[in-house]
Protein backbone atom coordinates (compact mmCIF):
# COMPACT_ATOMS: atom_id res chain seq x y z
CA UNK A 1 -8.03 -55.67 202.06
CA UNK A 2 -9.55 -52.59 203.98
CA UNK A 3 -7.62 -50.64 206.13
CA UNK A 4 -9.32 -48.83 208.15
CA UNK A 5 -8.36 -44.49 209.58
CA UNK A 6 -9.76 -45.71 213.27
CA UNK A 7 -8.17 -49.05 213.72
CA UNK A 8 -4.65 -49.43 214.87
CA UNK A 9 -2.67 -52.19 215.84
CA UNK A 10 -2.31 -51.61 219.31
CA UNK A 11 -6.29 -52.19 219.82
CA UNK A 12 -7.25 -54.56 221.79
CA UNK A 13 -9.94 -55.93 219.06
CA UNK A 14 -7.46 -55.97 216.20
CA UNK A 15 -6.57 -59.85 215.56
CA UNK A 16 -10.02 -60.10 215.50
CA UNK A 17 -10.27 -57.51 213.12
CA UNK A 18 -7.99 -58.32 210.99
CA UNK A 19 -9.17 -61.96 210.13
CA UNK A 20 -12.73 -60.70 209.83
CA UNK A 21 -11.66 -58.02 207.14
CA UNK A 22 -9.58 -60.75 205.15
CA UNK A 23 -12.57 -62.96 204.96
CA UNK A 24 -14.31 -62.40 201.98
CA UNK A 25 -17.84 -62.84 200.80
CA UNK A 26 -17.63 -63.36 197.40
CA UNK A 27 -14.83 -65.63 195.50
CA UNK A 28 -12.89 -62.65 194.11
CA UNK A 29 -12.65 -61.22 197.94
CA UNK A 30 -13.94 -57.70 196.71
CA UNK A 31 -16.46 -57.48 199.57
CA UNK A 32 -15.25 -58.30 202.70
CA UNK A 33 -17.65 -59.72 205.53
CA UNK A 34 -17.35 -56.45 207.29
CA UNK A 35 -18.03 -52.90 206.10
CA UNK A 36 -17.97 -49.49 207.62
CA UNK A 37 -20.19 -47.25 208.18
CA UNK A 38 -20.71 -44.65 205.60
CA UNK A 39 -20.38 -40.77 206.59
CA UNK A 40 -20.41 -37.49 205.07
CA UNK A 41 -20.71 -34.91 207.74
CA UNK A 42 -17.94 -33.71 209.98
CA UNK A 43 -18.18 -31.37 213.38
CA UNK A 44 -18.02 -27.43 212.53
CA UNK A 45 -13.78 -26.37 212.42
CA UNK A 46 -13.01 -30.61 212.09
CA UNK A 47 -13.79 -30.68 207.97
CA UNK A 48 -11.50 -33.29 206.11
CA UNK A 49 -8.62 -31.08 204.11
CA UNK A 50 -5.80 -32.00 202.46
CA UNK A 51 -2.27 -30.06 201.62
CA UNK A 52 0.37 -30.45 199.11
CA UNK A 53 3.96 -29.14 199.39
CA UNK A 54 6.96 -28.98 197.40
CA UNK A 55 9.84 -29.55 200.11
CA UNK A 56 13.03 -26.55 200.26
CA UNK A 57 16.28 -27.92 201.83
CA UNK A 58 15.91 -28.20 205.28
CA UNK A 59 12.26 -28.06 205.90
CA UNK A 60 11.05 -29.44 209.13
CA UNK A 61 7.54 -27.39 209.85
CA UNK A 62 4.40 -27.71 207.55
CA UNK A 63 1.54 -24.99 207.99
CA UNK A 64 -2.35 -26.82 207.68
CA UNK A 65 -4.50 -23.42 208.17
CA UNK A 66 -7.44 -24.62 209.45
CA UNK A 67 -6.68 -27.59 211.23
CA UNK A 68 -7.55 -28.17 215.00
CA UNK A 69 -5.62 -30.82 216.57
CA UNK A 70 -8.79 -34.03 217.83
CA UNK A 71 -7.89 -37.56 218.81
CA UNK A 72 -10.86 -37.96 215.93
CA UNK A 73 -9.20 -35.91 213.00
CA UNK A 74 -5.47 -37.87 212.88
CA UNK A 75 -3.08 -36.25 210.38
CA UNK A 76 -1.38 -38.35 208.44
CA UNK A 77 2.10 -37.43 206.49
CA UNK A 78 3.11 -39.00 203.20
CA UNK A 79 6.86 -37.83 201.51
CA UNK A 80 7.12 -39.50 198.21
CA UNK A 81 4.16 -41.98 198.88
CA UNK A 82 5.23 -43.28 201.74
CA UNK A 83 3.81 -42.65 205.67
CA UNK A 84 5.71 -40.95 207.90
CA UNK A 85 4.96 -40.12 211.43
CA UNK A 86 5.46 -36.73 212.21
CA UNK A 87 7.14 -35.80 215.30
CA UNK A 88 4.84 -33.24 216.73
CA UNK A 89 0.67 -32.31 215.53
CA UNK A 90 -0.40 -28.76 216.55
CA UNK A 91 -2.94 -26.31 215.93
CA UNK A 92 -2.61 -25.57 212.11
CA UNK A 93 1.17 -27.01 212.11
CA UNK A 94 2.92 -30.34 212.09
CA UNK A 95 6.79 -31.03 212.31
CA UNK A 96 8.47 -33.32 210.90
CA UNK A 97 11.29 -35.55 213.25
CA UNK A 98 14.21 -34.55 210.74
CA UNK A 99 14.82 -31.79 208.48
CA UNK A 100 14.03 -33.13 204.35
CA UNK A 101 16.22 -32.52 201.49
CA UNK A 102 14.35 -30.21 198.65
CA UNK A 103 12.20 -31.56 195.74
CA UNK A 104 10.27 -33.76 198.01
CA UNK A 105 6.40 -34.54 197.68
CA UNK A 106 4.29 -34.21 200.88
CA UNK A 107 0.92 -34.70 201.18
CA UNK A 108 -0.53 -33.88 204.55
CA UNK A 109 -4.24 -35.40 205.03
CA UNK A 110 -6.42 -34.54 207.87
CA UNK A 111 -9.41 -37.10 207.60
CA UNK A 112 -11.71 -34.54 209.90
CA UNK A 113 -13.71 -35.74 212.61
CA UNK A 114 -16.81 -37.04 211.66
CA UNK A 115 -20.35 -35.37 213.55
CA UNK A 116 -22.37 -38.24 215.26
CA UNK A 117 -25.95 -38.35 216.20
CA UNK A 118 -27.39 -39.68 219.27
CA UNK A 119 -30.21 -41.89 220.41
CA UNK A 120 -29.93 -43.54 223.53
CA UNK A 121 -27.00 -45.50 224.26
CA UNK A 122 -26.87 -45.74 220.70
CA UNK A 123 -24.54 -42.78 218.60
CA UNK A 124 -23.05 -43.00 215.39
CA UNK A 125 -22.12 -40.99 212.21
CA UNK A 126 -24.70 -40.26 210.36
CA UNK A 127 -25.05 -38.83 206.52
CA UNK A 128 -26.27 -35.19 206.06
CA UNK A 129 -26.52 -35.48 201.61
CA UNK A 130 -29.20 -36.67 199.72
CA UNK A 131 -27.91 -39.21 197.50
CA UNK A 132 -28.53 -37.50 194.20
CA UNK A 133 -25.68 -34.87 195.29
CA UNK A 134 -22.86 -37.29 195.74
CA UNK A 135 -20.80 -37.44 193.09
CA UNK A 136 -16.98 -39.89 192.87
CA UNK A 137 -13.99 -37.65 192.77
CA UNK A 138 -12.96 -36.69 189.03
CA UNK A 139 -11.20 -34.75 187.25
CA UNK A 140 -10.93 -34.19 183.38
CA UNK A 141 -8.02 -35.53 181.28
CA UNK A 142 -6.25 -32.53 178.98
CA UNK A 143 -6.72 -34.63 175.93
CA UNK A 144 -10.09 -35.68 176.94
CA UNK A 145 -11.40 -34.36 172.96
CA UNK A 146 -9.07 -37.03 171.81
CA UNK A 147 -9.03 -39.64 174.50
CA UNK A 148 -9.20 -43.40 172.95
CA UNK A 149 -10.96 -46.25 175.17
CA UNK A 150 -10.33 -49.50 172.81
CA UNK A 151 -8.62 -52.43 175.13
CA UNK A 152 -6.75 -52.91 172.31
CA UNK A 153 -3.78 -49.95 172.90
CA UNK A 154 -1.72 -49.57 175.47
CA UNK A 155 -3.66 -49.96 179.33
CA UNK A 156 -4.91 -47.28 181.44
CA UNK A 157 -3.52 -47.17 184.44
CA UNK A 158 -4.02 -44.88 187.77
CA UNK A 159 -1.53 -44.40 190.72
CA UNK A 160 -2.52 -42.71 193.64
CA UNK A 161 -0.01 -42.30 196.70
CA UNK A 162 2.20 -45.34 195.36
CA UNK A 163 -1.12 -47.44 195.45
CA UNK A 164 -2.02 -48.56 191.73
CA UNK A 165 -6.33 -48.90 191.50
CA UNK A 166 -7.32 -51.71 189.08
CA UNK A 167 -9.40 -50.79 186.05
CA UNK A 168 -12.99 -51.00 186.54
CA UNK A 169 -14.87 -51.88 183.25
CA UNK A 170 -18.44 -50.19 183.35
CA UNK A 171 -21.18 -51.04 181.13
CA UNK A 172 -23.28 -47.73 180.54
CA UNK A 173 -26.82 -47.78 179.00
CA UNK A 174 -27.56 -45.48 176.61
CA UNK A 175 -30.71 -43.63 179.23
CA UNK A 176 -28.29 -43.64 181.95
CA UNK A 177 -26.12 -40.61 182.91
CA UNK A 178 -22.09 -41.93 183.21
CA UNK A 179 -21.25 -40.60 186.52
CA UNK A 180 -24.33 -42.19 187.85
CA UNK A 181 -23.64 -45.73 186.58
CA UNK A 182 -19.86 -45.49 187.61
CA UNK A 183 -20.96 -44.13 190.75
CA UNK A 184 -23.26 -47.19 191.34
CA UNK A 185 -20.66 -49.51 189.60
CA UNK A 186 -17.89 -48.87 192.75
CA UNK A 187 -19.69 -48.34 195.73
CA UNK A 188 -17.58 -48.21 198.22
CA UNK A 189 -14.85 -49.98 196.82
CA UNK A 190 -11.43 -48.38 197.76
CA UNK A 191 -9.15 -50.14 195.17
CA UNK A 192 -10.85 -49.53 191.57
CA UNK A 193 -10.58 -46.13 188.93
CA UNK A 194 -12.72 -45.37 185.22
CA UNK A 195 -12.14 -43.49 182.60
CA UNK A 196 -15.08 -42.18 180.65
CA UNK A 197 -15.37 -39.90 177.51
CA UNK A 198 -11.89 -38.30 178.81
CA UNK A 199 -12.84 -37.85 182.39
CA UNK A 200 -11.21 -40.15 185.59
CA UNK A 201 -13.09 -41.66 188.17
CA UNK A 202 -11.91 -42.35 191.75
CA UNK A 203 -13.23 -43.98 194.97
CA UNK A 204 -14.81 -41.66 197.38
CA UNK A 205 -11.76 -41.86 199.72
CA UNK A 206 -9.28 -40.54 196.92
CA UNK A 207 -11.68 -37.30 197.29
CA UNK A 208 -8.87 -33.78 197.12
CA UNK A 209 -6.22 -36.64 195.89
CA UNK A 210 -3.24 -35.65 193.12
CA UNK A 211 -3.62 -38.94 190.83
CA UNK A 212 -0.84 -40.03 188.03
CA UNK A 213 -3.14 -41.21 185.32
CA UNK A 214 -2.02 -43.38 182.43
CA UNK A 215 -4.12 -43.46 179.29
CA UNK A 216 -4.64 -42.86 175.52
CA UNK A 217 -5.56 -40.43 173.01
CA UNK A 218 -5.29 -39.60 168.98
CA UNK A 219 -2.91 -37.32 168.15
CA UNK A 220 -2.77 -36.69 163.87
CA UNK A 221 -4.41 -40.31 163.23
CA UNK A 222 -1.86 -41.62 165.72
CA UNK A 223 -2.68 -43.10 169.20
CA UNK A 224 -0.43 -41.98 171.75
CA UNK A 225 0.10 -42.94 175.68
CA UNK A 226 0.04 -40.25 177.54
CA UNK A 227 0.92 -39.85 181.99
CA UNK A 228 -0.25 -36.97 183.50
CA UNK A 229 -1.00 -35.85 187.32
CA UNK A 230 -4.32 -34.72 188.19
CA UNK A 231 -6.20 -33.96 191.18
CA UNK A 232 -9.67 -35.99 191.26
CA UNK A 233 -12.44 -34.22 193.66
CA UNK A 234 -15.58 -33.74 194.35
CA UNK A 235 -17.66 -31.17 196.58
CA UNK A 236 -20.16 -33.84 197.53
CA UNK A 237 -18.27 -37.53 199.04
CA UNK A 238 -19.37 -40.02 200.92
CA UNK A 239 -17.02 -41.76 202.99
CA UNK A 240 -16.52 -45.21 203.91
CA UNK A 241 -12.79 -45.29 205.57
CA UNK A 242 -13.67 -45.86 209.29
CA UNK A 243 -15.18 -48.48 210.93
CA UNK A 244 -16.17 -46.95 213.83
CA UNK A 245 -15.59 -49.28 216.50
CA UNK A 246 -16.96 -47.58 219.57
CA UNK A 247 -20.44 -47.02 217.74
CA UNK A 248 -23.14 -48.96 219.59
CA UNK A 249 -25.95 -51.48 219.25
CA UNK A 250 -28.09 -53.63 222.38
CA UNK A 251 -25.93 -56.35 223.46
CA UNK A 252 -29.06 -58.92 223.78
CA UNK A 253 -30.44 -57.97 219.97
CA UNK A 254 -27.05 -58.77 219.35
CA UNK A 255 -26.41 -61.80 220.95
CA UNK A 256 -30.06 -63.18 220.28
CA UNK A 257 -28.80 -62.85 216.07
CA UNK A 258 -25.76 -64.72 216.85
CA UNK A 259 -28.20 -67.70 218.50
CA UNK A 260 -30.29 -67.85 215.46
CA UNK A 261 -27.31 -68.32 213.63
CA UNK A 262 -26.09 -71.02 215.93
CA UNK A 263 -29.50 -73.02 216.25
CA UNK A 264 -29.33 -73.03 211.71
CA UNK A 265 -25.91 -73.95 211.93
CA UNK A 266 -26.76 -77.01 214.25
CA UNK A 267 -29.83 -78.13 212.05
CA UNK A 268 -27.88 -77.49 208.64
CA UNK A 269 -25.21 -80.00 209.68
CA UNK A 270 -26.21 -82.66 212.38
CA UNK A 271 -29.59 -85.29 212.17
CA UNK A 272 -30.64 -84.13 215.91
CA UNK A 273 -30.34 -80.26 215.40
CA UNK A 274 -29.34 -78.23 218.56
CA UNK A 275 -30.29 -79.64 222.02
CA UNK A 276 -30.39 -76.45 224.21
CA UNK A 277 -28.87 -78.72 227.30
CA UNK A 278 -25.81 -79.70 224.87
CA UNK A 279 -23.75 -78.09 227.93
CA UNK A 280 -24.19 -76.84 231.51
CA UNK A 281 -25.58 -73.18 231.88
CA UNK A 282 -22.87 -71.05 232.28
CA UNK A 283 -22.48 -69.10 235.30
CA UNK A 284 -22.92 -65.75 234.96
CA UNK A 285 -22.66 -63.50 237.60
CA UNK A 286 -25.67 -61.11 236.82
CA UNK A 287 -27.91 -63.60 235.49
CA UNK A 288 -30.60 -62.51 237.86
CA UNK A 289 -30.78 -59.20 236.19
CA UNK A 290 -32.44 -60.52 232.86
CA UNK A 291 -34.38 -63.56 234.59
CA UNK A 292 -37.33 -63.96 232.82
CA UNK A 293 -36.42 -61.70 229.88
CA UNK A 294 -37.30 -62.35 226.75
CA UNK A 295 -33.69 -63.08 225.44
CA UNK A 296 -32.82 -65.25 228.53
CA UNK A 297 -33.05 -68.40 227.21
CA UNK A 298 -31.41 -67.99 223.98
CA UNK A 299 -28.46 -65.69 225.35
CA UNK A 300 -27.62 -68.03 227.86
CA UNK A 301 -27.30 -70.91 225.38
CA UNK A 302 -25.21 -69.15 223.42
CA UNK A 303 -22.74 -68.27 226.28
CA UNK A 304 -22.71 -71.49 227.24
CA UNK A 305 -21.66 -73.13 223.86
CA UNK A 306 -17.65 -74.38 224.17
CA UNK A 307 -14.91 -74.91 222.14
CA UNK A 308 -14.02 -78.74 222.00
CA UNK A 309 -11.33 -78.05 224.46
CA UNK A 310 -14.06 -77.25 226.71
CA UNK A 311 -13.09 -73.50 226.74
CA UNK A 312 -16.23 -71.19 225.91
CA UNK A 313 -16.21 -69.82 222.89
CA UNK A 314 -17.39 -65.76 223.98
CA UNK A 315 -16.28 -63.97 226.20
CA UNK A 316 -17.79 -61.93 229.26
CA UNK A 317 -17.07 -58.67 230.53
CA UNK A 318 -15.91 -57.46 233.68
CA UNK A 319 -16.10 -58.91 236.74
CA UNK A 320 -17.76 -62.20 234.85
CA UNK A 321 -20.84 -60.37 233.74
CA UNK A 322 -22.43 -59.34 230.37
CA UNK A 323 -24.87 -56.69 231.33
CA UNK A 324 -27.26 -57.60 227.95
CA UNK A 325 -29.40 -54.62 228.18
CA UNK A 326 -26.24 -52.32 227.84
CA UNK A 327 -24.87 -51.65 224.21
CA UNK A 328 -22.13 -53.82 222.35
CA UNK A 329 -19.78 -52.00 220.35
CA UNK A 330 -18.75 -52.48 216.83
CA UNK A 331 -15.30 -53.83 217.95
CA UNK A 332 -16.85 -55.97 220.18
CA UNK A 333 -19.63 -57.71 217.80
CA UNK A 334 -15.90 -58.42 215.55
CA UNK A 335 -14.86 -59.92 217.99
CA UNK A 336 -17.65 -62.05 218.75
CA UNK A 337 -18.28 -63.10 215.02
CA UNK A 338 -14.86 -63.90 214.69
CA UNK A 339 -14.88 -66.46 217.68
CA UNK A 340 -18.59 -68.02 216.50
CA UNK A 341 -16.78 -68.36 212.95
CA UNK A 342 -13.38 -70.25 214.73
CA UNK A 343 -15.94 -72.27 216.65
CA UNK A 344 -18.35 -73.14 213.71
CA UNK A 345 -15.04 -74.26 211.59
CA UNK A 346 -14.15 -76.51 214.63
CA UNK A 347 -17.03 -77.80 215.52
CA UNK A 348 -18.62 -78.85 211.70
CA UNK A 349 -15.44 -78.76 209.20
């Protein structure tokens, strides 16, 4: 499953969330019915960075040169693999709640706060590279001259953080260029590595990442298994980690989708189709606002549809109204989906 840099548990939209990111569009559950958006541009003295340190006895304090301290740009501290919150985030510095013993591993990411651009009420993260310069993080193997591919030896494998990626198998024509069909091959997957011709692949978000790498190679008409830690980067990523819940689109374009979907529903799986006086108008207490709008008839249907405990199934805003011509937010559209899809399994399993 996803996990997302922007969502936390403590958000109000996160249930929600959370079932929408488990549900799966295909049978395998690779691609999950929501995505993020993708990004590649961060605000001037914000960049993504990360740091790698090999603990002394006692250390508490870890230098990041560079880093300004954002509600955007989190910092997140890994010892060994696993997350540990840091007691205090400063300009350039973080410090750990408890001194560490030496010999440890810390990785200290700062995932840099993306630039937005603006139009309207609408803002969002936009992508500054033209495709043909982004490039998966990779880095080449030392016995890349020798590496072996067959299945039949020993299997690669690829650990990143404590996470182990799955093998990707990619078929490459012979007029395309590797890195290309790889590249197309993962997308935006977050959970897959390749090795091709000696060099290792890795998703976009593994980007600056130290990698223990698994794989094989001839050595004097023997094949050998070799492990060996690299770090897989790339000067040109594009990012897919957030979701970006506070990014905006018109609540009424929004809600007038969500109808459509609703009216095919209804004529997919009953002999009458949808009868648009199934249920009293709901009240809503700045109706008069979008009287006569375009959208008014099909929004207010929608609002009005109810779970078969007669509860209705979306929710309004403040004060009882919905205010269509304002924007919706990622989190909230979740949100919404998630209740049509509780309501559609309800109503029609």
């Amino acid at each position: 499953m996803k996990r997302w840099i922007d969502v936390d548990p403590l958000d109000w939209f996160y249930r929600d969330m959370l079932d929408m990111t488990r549900l799966g569009l295909d049978a395998p559950s690779e691609h999950s019915f929501i995505e993020g958006l993708a990004y590649d541009t961060f605000e001037p003295g914000h960049e993504r960075m990360i740091k790698r340190y090999i603990t002394f006895d006692g250390q508490q304090e870890f230098a990041i040169p560079g880093y300004q301290v954002h509600i955007d740009n989190p910092v997140f501290v890994l010892i060994d693999g696993v997350q540990v919150q840091p007691e205090k985030v400063e300009n350039e510095k973080i410090t750990m709640p408890h001194p560490l013993s030496g010999g440890l591993g810390v990785v200290c990411i700062a995932y840099g706060r993306p630039a937005y651009q603006k139009d309207g009420c609408v803002q969002g993260p936009y992508v500054g590279t033209d495709e043909s310069a982004i490039s998966l993080p990779s880095a080449a193997l030392s016995m890349a001259a020798d590496y072996q591919s067959q299945a039949k030896y020993q299997p690669e494998t690829v650990t990143v953080l404590g996470t182990k990626l799955k093998r990707l198998p990619v078929q490459i024509l012979t007029e395309e260029v590797p890195s290309e069909a790889i590249k197309k091959a993962f997308g935006f997957r977050q959970d897959v590595f390749a090795i091709h011709q000696g060099i290792v692949y890795l998703p976009f978000n593994y980007n600056g990442f130290t990698a223990i790498v698994g794989y094989n190679y001839r050595d004097a008409g023997r094949v050998q298994f070799k492990q060996e830690t690299v770090i897989a980067s790339t000067a040109h990523a594009r990012y897919h980690d957030r979701f970006f819940p506070d990014v905006r689109i018109k609540r009424a374009q929004f809600l007038v989708l969500l109808q459509q979907m609703r009216v095919d529903i209804y004529n997919r799986y009953t002999d009458h189709g949808l009868e648009s006086s199934a249920y009293p108008q709901r009240t809503i207490k700045d109706r008069s606002t979008f009287s006569g709008q375009w959208y008014e008839q099909n929004v207010m249907d929608l609002m009005s549809e109810q779970f078969l405990d007669g509860s209705c199934v979306f929710p309004l805003y403040e004060n009882n109204m919905l205010e269509p011509e304002k924007c919706i937010t990622r989190a909230e559209a979740v949100v919404f989906l998630n209740r049509f899809i509780e309501w559609a399994l309800e109503k029609f399993r």
